[in-house]
C-alpha atoms as a PDB file:
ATOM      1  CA  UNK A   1       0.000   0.000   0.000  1.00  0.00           C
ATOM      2  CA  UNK A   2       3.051   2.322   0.806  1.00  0.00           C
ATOM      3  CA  UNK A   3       4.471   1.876  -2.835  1.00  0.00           C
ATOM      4  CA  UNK A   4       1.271   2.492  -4.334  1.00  0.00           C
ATOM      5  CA  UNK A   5       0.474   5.764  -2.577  1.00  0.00           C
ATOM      6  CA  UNK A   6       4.243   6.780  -3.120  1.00  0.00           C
ATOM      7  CA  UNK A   7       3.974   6.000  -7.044  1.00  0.00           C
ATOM      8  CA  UNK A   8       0.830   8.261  -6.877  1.00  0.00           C
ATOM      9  CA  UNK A   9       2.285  11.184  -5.154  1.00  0.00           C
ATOM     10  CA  UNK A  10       5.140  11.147  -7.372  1.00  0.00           C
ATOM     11  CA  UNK A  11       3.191  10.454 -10.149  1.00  0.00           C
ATOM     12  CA  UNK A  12       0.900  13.764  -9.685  1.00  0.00           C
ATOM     13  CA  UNK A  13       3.525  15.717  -8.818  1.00  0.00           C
ATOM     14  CA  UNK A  14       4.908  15.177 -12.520  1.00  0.00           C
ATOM     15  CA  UNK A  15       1.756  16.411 -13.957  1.00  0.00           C
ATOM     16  CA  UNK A  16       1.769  19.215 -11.805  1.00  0.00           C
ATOM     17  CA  UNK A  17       5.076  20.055 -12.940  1.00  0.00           C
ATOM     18  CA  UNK A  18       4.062  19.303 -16.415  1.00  0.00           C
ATOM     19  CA  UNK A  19       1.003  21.198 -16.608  1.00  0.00           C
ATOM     20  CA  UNK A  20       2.772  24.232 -14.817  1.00  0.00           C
ATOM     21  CA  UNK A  21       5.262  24.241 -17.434  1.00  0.00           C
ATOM     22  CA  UNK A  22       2.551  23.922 -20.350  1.00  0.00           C
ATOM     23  CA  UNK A  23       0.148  26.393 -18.773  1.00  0.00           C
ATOM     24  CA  UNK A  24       1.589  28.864 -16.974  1.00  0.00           C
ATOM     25  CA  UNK A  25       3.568  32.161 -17.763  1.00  0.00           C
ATOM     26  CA  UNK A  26       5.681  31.903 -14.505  1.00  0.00           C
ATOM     27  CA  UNK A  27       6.810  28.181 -14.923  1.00  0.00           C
ATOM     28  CA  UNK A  28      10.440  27.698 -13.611  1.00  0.00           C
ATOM     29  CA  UNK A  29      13.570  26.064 -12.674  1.00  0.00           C
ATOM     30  CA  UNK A  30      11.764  23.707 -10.325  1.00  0.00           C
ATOM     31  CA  UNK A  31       8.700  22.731 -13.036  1.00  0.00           C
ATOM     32  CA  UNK A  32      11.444  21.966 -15.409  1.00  0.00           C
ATOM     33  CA  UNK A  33      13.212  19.536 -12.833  1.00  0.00           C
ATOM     34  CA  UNK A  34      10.648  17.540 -11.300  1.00  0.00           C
ATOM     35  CA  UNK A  35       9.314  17.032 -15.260  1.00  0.00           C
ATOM     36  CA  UNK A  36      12.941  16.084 -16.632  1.00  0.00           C
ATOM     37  CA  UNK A  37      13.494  13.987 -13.668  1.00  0.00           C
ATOM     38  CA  UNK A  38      10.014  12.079 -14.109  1.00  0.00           C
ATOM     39  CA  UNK A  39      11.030  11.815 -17.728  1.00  0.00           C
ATOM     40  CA  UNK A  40      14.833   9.941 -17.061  1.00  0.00           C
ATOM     41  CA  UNK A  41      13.230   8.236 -14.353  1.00  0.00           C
ATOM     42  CA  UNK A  42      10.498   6.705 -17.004  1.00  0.00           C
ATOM     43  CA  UNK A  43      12.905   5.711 -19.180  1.00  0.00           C
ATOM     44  CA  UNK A  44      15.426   3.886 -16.465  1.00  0.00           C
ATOM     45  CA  UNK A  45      15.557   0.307 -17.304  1.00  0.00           C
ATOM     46  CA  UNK A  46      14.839  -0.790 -13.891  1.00  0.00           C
ATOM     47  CA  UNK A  47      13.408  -4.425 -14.659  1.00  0.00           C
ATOM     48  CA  UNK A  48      17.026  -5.080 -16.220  1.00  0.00           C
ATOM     49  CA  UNK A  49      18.729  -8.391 -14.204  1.00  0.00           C
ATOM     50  CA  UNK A  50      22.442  -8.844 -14.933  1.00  0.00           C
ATOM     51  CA  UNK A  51      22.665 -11.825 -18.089  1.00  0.00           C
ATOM     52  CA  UNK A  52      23.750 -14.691 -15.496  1.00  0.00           C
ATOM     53  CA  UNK A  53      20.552 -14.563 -13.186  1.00  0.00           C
ATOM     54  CA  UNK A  54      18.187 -13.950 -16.383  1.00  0.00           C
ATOM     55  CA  UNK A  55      15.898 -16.617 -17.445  1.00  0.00           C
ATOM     56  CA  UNK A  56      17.033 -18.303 -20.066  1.00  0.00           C
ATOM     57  CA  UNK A  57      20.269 -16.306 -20.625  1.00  0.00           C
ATOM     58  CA  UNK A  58      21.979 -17.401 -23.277  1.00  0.00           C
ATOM     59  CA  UNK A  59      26.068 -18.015 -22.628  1.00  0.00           C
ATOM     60  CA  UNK A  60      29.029 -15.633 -23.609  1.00  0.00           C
ATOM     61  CA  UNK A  61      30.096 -16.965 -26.924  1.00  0.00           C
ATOM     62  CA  UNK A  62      27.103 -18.306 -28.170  1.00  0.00           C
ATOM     63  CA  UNK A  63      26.479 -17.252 -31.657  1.00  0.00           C
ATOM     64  CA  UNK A  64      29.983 -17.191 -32.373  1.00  0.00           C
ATOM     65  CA  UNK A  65      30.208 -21.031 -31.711  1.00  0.00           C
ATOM     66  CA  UNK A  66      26.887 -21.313 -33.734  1.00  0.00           C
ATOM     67  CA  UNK A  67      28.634 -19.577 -36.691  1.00  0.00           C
ATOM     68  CA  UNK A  68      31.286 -21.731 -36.574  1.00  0.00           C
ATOM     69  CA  UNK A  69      29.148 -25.108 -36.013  1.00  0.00           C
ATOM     70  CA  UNK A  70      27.366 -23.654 -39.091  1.00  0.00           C
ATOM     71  CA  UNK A  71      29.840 -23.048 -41.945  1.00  0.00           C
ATOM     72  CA  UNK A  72      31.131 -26.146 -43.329  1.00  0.00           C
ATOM     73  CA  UNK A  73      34.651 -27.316 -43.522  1.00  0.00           C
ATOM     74  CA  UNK A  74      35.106 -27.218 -46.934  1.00  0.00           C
ATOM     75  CA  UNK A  75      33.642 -23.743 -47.743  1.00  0.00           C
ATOM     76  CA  UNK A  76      36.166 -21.003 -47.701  1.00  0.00           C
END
């Protein structure tokens, strides 16, 4: 419940700082923060999991040992 009231705060205090900056004259420094720092926030990849504890991660080297397994001896 804490998380979801926290996303909501934060997530109408970006339209607040949005709309201020769309709508009024005296829009500012601090509008233009809390809007750009929504933005980068939105766009931060935070479902990433490093490659090893991924499900099905595939292993370093893979599709160069499928190249090779795929080109046949005689082709070059």
């Amino acid at each position: 419940m804490c998380r979801c009231a926290a996303a909501v705060a934060f997530t109408v205090l970006w339209w607040w700082a949005a709309a201020r900056l769309l709508l009024a004259p005296d829009a500012g420094a601090l509008e233009g923060a809390v809007a750009a720092g929504g933005w980068g926030l939105s766009v931060l990849p935070v479902h990433c999991l490093p490659k090893a504890r991924a499900d099905g991660a595939l292993a370093a080297g893979r599709w160069r040992r499928a190249w090779r397994a795929g080109r046949s001896p005689g082709a070059e």
